[in-house]
Protein backbone atom coordinates (compact mmCIF):
# COMPACT_ATOMS: atom_id res chain seq x y z
CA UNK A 1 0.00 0.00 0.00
CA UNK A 2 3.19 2.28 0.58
CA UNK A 3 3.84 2.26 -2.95
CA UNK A 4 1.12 3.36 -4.29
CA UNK A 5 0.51 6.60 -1.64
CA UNK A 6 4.27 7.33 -2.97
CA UNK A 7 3.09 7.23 -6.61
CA UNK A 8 0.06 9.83 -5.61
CA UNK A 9 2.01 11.84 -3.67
CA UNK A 10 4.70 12.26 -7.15
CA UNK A 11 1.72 12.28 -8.98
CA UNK A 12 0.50 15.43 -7.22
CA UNK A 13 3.43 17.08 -6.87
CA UNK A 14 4.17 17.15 -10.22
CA UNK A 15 0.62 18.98 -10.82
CA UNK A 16 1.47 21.28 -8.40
CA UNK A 17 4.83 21.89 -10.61
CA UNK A 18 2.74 21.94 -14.07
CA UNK A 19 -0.13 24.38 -12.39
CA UNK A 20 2.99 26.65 -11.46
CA UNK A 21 4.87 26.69 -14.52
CA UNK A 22 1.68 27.02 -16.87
CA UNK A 23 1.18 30.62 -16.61
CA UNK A 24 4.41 31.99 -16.82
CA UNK A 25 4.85 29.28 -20.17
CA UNK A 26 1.65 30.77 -21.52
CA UNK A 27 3.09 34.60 -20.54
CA UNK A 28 5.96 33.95 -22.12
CA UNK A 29 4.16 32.43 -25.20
CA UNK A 30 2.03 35.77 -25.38
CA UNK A 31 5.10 37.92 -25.08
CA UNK A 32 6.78 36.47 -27.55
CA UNK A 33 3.87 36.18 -30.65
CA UNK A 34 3.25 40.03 -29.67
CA UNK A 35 6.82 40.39 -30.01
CA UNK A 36 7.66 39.28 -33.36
CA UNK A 37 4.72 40.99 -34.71
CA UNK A 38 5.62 44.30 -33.55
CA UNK A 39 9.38 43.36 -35.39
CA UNK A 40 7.67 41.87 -38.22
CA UNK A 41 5.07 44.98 -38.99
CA UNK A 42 7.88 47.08 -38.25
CA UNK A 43 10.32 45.64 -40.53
CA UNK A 44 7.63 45.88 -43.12
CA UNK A 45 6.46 49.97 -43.04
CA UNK A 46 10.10 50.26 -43.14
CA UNK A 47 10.63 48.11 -46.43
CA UNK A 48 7.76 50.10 -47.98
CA UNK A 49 9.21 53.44 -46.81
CA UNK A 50 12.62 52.54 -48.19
CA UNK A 51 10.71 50.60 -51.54
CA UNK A 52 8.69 53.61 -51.90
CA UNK A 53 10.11 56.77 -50.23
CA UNK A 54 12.78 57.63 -53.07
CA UNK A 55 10.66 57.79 -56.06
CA UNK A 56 8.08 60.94 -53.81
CA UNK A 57 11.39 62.62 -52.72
CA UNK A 58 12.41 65.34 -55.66
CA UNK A 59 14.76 64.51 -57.97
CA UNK A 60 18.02 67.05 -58.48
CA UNK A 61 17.82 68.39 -62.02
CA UNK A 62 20.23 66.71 -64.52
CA UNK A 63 23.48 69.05 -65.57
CA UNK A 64 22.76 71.29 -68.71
CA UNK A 65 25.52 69.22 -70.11
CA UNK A 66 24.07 66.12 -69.80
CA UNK A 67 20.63 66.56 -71.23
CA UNK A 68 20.24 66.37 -75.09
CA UNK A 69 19.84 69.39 -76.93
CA UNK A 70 16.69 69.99 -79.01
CA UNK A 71 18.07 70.44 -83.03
CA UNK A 72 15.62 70.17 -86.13
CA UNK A 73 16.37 67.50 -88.89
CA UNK A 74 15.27 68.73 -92.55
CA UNK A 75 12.80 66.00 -92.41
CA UNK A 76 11.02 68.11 -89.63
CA UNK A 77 9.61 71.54 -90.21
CA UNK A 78 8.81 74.27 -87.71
CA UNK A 79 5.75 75.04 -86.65
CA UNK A 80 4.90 78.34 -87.83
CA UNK A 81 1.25 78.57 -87.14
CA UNK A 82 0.18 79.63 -90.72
């Protein structure tokens, strides 16, 4: 009969362990999904921002030298307006 009372008394300390540890596993569960989605939506509005944040930001004009100058070809004609 010994035995046995020695099984139920491991038995129920080890419940006594589980009930304790639950919470904080479950806390530290919570903390850690909230975590990486705070890093993960972060991480993202900063990959659009940098993906899309150039292109709104003016552009410096290009160097006179560097843009192509306007000419007429004799197969073109002014436009004169009469």
């Amino acid at each position: 009969m010994r035995p046995r009372l020695r099984q139920i008394e491991l038995l129920t300390g080890w419940l006594i362990l589980i009930s304790l540890f639950m919470p904080l596993i479950l806390c530290a569960t919570v903390v850690a999904s909230v975590g990486i989605g705070v890093f993960a939506a972060y991480t993202a509005v900063i990959g659009i921002l940098h993906a899309f944040g150039r292109a709104s930001q003016q552009q410096p004009p290009r160097p006179a030298e560097a843009r192509p100058r306007l000419v007429l070809v004799p197969s073109q004609n002014h436009a004169s307006g009469d």
